[in-house]
N, C-alpha and C. Protein backbone atom coordinates (compact mmCIF):
# COMPACT_ATOMS: atom_id res chain seq x y z
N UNK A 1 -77.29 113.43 84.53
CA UNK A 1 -76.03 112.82 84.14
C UNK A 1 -76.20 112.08 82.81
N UNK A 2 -77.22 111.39 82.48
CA UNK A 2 -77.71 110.59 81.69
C UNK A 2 -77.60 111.79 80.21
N UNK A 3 -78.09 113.10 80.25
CA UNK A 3 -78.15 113.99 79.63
C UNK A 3 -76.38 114.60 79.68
N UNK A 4 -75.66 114.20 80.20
CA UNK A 4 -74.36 114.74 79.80
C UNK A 4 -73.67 114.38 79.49
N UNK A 5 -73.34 112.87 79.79
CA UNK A 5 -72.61 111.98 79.21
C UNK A 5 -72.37 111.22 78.11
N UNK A 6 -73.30 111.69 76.94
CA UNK A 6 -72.88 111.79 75.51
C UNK A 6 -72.15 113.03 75.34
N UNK A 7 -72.39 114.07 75.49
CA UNK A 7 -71.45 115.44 75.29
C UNK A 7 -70.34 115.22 75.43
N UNK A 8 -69.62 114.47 76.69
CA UNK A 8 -68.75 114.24 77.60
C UNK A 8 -67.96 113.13 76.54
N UNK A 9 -68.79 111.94 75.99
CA UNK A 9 -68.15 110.71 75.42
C UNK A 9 -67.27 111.27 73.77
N UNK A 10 -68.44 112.54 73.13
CA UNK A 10 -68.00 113.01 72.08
C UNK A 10 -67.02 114.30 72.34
N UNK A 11 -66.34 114.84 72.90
CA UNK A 11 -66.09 115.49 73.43
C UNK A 11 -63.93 114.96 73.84
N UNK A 12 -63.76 115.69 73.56
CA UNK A 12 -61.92 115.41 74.20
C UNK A 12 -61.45 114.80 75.26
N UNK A 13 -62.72 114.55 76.35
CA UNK A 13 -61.94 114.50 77.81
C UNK A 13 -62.06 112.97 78.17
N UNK A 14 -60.99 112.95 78.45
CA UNK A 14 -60.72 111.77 78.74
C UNK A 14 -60.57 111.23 80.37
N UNK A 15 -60.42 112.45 81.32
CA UNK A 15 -61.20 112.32 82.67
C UNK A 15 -62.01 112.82 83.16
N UNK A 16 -62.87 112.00 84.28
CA UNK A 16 -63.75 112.95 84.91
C UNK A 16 -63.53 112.94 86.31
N UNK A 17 -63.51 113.82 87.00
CA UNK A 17 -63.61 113.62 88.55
C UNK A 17 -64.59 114.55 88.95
N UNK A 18 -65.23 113.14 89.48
CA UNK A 18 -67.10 113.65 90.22
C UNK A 18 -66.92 113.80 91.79
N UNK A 19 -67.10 115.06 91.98
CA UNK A 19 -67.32 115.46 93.31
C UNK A 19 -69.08 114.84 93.97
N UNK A 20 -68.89 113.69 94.95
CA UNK A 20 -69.94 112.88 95.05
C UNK A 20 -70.25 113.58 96.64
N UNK A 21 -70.56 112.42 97.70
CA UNK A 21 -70.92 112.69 99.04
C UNK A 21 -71.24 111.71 99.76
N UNK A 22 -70.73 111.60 101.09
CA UNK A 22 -70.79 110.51 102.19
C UNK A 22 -72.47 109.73 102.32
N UNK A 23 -73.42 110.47 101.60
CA UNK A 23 -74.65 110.18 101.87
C UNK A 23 -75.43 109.20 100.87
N UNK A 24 -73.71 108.70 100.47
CA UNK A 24 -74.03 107.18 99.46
C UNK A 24 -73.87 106.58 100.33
N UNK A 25 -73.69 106.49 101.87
CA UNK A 25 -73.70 105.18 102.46
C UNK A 25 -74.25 105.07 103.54
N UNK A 26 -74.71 103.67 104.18
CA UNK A 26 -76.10 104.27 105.06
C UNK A 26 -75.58 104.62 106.28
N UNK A 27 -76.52 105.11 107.37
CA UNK A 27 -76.37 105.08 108.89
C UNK A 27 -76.39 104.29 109.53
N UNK A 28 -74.69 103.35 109.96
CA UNK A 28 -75.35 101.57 110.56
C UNK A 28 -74.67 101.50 111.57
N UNK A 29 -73.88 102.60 112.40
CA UNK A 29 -72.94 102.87 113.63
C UNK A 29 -72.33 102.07 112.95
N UNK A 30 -71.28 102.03 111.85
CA UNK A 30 -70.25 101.07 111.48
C UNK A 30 -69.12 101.93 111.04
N UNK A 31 -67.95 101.87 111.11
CA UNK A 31 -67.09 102.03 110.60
C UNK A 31 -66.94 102.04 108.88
N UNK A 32 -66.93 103.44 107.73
CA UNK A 32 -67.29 103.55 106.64
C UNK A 32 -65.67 103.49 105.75
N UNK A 33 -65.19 102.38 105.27
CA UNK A 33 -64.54 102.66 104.58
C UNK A 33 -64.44 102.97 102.45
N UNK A 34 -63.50 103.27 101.44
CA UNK A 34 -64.03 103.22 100.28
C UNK A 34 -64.62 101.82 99.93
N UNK A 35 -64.48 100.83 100.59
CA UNK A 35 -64.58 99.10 100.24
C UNK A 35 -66.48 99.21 100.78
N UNK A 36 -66.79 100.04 101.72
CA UNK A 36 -68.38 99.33 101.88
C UNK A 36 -68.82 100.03 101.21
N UNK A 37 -69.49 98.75 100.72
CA UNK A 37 -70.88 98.66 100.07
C UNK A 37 -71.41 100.21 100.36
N UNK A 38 -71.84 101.24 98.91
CA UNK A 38 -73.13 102.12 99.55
C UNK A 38 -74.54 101.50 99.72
N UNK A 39 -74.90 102.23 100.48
CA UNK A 39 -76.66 101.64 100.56
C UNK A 39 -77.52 103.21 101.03
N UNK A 40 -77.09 104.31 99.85
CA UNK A 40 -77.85 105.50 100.41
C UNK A 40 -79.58 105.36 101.18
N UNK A 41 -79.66 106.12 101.77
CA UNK A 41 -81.06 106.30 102.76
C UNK A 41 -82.07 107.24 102.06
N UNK A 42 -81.61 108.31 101.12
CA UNK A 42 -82.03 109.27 100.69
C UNK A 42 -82.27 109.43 99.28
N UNK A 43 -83.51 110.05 98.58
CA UNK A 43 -83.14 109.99 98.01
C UNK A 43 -81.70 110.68 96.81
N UNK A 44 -81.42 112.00 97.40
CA UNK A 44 -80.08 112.29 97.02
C UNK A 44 -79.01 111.47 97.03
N UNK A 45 -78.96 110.91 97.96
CA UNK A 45 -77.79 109.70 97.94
C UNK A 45 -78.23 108.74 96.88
N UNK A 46 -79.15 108.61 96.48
CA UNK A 46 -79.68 107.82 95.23
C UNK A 46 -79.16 107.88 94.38
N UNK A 47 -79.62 109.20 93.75
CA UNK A 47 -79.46 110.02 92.57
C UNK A 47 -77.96 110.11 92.47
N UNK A 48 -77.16 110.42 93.86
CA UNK A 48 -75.60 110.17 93.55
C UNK A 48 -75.01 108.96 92.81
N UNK A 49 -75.58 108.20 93.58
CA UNK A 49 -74.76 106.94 93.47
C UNK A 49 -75.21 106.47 92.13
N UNK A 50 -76.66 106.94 91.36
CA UNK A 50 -76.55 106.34 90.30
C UNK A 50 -75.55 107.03 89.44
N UNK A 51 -75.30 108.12 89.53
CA UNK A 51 -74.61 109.03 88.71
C UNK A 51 -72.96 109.05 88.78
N UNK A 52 -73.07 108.07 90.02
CA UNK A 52 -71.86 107.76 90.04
C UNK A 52 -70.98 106.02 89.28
N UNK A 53 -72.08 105.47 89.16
CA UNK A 53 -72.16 104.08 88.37
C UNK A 53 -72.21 104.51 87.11
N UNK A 54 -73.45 105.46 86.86
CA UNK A 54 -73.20 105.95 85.20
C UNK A 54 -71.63 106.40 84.49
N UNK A 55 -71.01 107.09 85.35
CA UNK A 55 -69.68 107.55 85.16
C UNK A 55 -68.81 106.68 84.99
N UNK A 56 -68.90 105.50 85.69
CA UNK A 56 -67.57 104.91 86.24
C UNK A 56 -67.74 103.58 85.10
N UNK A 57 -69.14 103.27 85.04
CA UNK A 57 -69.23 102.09 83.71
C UNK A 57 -68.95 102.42 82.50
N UNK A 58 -68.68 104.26 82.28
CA UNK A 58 -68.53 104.25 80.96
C UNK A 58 -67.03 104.08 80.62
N UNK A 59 -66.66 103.70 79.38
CA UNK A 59 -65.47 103.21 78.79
C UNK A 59 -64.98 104.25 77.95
N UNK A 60 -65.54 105.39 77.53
CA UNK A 60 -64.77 106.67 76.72
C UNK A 60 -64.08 107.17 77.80
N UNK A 61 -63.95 107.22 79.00
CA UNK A 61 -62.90 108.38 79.58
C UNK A 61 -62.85 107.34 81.48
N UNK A 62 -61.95 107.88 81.91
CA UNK A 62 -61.98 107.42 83.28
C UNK A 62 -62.41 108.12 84.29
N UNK A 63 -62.79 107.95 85.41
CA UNK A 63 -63.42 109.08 86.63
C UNK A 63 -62.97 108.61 87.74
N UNK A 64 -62.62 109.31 88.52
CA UNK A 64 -62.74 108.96 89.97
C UNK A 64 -63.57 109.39 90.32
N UNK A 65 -64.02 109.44 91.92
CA UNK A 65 -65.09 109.50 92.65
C UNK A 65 -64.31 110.33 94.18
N UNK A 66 -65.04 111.39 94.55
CA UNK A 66 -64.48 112.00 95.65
C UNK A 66 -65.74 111.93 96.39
N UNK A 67 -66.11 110.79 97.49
CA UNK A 67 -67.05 111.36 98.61
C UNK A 67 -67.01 112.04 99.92
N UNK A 68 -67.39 113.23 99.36
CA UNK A 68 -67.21 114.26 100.51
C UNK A 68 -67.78 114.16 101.82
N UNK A 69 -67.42 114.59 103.43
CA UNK A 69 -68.34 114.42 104.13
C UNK A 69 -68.87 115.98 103.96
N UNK A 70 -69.12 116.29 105.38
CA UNK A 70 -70.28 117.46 105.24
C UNK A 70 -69.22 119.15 105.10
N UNK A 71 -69.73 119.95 104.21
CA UNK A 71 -68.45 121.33 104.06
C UNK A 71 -68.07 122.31 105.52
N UNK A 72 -67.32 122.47 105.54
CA UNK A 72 -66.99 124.06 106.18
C UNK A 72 -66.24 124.81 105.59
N UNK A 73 -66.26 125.71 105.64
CA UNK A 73 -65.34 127.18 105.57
C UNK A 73 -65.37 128.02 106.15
N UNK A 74 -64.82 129.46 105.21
CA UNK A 74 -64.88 130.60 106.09
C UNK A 74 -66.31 130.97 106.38
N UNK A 75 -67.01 131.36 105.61
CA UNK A 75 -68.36 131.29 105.86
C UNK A 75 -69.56 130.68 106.09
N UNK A 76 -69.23 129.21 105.94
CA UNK A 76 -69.81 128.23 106.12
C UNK A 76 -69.89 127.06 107.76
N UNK A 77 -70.64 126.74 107.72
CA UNK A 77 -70.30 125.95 109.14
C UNK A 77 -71.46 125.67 109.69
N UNK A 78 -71.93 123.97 109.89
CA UNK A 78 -73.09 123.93 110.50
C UNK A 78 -73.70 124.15 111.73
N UNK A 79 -72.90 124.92 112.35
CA UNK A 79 -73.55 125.35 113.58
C UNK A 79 -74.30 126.44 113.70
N UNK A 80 -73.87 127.23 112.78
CA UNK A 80 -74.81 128.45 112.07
C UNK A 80 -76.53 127.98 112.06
N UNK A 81 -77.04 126.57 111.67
CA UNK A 81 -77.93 126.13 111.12
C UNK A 81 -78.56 125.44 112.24
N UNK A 82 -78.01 124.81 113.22
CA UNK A 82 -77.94 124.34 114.26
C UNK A 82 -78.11 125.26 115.75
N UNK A 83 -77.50 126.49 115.51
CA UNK A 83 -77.71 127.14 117.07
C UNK A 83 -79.25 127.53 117.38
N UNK A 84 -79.06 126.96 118.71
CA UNK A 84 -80.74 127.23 119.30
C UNK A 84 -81.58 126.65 118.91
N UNK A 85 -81.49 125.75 117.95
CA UNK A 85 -81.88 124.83 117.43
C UNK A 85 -82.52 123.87 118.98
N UNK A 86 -84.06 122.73 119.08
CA UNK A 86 -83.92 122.12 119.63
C UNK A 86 -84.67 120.77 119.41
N UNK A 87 -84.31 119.59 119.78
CA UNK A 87 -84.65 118.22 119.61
C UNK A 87 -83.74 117.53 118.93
N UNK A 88 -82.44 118.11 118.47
CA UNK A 88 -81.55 117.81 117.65
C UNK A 88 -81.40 115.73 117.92
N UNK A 89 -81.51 115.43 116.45
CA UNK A 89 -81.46 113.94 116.71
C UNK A 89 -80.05 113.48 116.65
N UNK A 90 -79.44 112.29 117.21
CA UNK A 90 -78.48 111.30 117.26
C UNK A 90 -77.28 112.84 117.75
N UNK A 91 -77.37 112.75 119.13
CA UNK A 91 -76.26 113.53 119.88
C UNK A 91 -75.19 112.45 119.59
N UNK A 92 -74.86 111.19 120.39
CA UNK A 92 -74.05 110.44 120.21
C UNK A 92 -73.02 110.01 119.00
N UNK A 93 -73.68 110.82 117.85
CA UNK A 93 -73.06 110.03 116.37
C UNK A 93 -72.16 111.07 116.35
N UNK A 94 -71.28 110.03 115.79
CA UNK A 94 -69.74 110.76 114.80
C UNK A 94 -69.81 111.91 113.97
N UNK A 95 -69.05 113.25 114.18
CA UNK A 95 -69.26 113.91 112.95
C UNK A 95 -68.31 113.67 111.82
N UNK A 96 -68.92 114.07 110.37
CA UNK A 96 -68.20 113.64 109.19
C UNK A 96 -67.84 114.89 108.29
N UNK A 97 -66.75 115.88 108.58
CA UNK A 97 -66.86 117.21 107.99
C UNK A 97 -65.58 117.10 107.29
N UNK A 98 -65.46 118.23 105.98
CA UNK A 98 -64.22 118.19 106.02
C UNK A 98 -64.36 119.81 105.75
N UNK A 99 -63.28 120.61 105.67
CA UNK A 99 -62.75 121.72 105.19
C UNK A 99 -62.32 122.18 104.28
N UNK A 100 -63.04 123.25 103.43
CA UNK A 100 -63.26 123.68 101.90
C UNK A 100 -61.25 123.72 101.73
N UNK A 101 -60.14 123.94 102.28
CA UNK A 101 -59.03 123.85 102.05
C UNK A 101 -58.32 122.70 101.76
N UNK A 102 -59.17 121.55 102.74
CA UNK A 102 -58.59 120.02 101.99
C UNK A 102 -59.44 119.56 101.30
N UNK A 103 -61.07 120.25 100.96
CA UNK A 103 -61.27 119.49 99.50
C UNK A 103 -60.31 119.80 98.14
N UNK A 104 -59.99 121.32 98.58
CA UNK A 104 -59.84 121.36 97.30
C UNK A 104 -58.32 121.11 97.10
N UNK A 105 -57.31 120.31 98.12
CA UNK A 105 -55.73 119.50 98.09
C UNK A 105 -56.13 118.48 97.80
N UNK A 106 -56.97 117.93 97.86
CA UNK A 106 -57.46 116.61 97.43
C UNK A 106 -57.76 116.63 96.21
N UNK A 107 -58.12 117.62 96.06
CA UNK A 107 -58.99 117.69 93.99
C UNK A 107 -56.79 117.74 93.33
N UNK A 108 -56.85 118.63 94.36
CA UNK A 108 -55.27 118.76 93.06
C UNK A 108 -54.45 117.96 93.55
N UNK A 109 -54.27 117.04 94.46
CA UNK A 109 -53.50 115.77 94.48
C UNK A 109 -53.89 114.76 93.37
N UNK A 110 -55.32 114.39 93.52
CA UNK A 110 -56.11 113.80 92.17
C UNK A 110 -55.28 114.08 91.18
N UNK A 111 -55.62 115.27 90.65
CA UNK A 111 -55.24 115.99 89.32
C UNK A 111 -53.12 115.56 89.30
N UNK A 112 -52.93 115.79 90.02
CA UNK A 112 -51.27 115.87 90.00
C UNK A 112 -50.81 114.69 89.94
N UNK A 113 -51.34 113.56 90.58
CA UNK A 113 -50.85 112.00 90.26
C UNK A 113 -51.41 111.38 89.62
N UNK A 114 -52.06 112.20 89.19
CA UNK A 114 -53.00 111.54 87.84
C UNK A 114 -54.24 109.85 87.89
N UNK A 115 -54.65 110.48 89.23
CA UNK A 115 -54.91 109.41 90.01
C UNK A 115 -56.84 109.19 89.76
N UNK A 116 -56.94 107.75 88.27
CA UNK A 116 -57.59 107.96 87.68
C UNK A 116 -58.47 106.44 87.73
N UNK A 117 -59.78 106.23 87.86
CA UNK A 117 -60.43 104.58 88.49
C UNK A 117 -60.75 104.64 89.58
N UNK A 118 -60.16 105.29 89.97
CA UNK A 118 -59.85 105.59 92.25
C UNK A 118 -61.86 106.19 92.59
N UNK A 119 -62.22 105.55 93.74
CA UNK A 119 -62.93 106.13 94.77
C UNK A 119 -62.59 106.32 95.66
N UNK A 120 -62.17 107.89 96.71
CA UNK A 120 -61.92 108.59 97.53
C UNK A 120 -63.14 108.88 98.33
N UNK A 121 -62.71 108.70 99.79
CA UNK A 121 -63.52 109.13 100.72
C UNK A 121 -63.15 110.71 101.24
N UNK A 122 -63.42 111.49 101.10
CA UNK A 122 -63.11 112.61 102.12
C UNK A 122 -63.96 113.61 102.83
N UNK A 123 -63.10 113.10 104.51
CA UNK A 123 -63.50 113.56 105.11
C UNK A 123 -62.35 113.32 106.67
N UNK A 124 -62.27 115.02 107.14
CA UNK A 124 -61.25 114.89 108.15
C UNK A 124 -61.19 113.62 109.25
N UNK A 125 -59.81 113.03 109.82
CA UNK A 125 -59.51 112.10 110.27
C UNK A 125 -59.88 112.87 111.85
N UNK A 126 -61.17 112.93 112.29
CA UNK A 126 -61.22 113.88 113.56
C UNK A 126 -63.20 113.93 113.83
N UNK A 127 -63.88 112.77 114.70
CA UNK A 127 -65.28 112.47 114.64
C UNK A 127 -65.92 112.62 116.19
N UNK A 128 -65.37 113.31 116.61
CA UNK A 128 -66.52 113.76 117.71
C UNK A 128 -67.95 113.34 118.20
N UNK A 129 -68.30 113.55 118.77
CA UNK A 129 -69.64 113.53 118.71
C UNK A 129 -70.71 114.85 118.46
N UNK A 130 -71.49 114.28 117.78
CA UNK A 130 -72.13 115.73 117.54
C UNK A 130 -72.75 117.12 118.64
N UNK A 131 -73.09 116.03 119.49
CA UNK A 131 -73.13 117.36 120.46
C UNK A 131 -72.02 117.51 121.15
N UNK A 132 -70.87 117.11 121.50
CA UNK A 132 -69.60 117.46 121.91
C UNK A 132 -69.93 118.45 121.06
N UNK A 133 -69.37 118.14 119.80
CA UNK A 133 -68.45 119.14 118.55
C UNK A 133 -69.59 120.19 118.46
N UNK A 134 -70.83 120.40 118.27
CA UNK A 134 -71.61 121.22 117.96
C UNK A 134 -71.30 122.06 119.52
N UNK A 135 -72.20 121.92 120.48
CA UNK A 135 -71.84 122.70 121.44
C UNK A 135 -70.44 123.51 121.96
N UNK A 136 -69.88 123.14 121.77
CA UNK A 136 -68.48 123.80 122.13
C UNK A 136 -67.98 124.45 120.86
N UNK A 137 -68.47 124.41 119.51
CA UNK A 137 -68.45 125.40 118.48
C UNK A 137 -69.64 126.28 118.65
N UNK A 138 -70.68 126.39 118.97
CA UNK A 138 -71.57 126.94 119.97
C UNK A 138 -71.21 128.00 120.94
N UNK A 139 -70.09 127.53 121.57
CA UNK A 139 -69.62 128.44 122.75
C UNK A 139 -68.59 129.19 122.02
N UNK A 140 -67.62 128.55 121.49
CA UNK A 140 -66.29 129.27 121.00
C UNK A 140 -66.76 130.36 120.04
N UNK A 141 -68.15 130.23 118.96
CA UNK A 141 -68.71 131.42 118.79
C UNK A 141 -69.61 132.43 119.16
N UNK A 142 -70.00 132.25 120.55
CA UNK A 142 -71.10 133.16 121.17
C UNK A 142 -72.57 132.88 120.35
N UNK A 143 -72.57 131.68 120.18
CA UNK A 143 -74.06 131.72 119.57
C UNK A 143 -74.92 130.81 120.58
N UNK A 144 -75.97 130.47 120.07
CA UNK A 144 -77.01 130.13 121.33
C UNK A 144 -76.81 128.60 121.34
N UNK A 145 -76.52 127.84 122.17
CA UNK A 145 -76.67 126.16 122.20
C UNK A 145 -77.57 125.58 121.71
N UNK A 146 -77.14 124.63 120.92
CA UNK A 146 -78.05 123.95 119.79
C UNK A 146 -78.49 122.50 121.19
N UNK A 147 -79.67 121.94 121.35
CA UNK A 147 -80.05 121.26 122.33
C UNK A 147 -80.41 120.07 121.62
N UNK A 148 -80.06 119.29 122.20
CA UNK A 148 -80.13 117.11 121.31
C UNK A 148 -80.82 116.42 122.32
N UNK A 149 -81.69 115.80 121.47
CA UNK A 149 -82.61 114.54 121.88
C UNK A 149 -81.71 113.52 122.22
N UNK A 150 -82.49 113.04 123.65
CA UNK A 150 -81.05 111.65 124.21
C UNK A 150 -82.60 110.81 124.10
N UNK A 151 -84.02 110.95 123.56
CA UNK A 151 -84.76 110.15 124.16
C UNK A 151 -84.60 108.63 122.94
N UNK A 152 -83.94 108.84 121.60
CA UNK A 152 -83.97 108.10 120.57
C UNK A 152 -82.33 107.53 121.06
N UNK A 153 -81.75 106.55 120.46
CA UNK A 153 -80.79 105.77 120.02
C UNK A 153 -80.18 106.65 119.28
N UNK A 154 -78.95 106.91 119.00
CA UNK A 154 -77.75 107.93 118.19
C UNK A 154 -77.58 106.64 117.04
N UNK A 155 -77.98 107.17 115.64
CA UNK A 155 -77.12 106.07 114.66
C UNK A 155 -76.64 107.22 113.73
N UNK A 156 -75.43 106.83 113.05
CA UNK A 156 -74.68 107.67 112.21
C UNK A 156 -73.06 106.59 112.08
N UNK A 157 -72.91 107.14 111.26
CA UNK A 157 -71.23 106.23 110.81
C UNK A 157 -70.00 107.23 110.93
N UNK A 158 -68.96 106.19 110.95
CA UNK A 158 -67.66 107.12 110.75
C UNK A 158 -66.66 106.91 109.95
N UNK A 159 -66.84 107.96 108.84
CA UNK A 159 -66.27 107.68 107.47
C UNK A 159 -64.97 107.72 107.91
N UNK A 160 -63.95 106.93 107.12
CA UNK A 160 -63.14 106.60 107.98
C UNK A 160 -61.96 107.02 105.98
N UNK A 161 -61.11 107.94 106.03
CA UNK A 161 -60.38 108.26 104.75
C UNK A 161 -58.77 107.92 104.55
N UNK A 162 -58.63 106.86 104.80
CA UNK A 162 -57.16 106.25 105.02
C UNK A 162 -56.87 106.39 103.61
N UNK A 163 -57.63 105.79 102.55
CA UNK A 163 -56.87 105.67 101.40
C UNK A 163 -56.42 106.88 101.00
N UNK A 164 -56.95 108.31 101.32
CA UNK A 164 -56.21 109.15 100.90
C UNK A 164 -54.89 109.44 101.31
N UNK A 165 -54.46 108.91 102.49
CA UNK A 165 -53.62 108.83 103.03
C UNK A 165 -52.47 108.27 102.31
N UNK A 166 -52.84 106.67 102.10
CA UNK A 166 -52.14 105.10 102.01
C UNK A 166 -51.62 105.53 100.51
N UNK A 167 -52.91 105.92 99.60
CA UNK A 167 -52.52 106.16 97.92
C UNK A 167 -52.35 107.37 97.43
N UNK A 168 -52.53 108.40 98.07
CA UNK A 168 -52.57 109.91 97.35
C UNK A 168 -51.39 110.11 98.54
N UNK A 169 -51.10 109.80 99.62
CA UNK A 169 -50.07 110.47 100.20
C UNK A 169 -50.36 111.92 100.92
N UNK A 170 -51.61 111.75 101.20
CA UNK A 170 -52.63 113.29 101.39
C UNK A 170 -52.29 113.96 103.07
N UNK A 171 -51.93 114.82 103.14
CA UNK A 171 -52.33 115.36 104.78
C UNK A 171 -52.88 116.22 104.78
N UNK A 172 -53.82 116.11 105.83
CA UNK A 172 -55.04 116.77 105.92
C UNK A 172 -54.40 117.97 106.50
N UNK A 173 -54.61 119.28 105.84
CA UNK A 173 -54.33 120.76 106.15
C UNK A 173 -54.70 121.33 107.64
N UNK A 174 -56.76 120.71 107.90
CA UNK A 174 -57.01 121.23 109.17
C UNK A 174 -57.64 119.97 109.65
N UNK A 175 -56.47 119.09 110.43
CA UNK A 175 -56.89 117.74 111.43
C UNK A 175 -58.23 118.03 112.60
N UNK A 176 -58.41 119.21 112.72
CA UNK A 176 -59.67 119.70 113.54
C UNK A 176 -59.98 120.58 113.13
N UNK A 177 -61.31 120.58 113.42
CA UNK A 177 -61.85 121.65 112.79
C UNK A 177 -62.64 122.65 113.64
């Protein structure tokens, strides 16, 4: 980022919108709104979040910030990665997904209200638990049951995306997924 953001400053554009990720903020069983504090765990969530301060301190152009939770689509879907899978950690935690159709209503709501300074959380209003939601996407596709460790404590958060709601006026295309 550090390497792009002179190009970017000399350069015409006067916005940026950085497609970021939920894994700027930590695992504290808490309720995740755009207001908490990140405290990534990883170092990717690191590297985000600095790159996301680099953006947002600079004064040639404005950015928002879109943190995504985890993708699906048509071809995509973590249960694919997950089936038969076993020891799976934190059954109990919230899942945080959203759907490649409302990232990308969200990118062009952004773009259309011109909605520019803003940090966005997204991720569907719909948190299960992971082995609920994994297993029974498991079954509904004939693939092999992904099996979860109950011997550890479940920690994970639940990103919680009202402001897209409250300020973009957003509805989520697929409320389940």
């Amino acid at each position: 980022m550090k390497t792009l953001i002179p190009f970017i400053e000399k350069s015409s554009v006067e916005k940026v919108l950085f497609v970021s990720s939920t894994s700027v903020y930590a695992d504290e069983n808490v309720i995740v709104t755009e207001e908490t504090p990140p405290q990534p765990e990883t170092e990717s969530g690191r590297q985000l979040l600095q790159s996301e301060q680099l953006l947002q301190n600079n004064t040639h152009f404005k950015t928002t910030i879109v943190r995504f939770g985890g993708l699906i689509g048509e071809d995509r879907h973590p249960i694919r990665f997950l089936s038969g899978r076993d020891a799976i950690e934190n059954p109990n935690a919230p899942i945080n997904l959203i759907h490649l159709e409302d990232c990308i209503g969200i990118i062009t709501q952004i773009i259309q209200q011109n909605s520019w300074g803003e940090i966005y959380n997204g991720v569907t209003p719909f948190h299960p638990s992971r082995e609920s939601y994994y297993v029974n996407k498991a079954i509904k596709l004939n693939l092999d049951l992904p099996k979860f460790n109950h011997s550890n404590p479940s920690i994970g958060k639940t990103i919680i995306s009202n402001k897209l709601e409250s300020v973009l006026h957003y509805e989520f295309i697929r409320k389940t997924l």
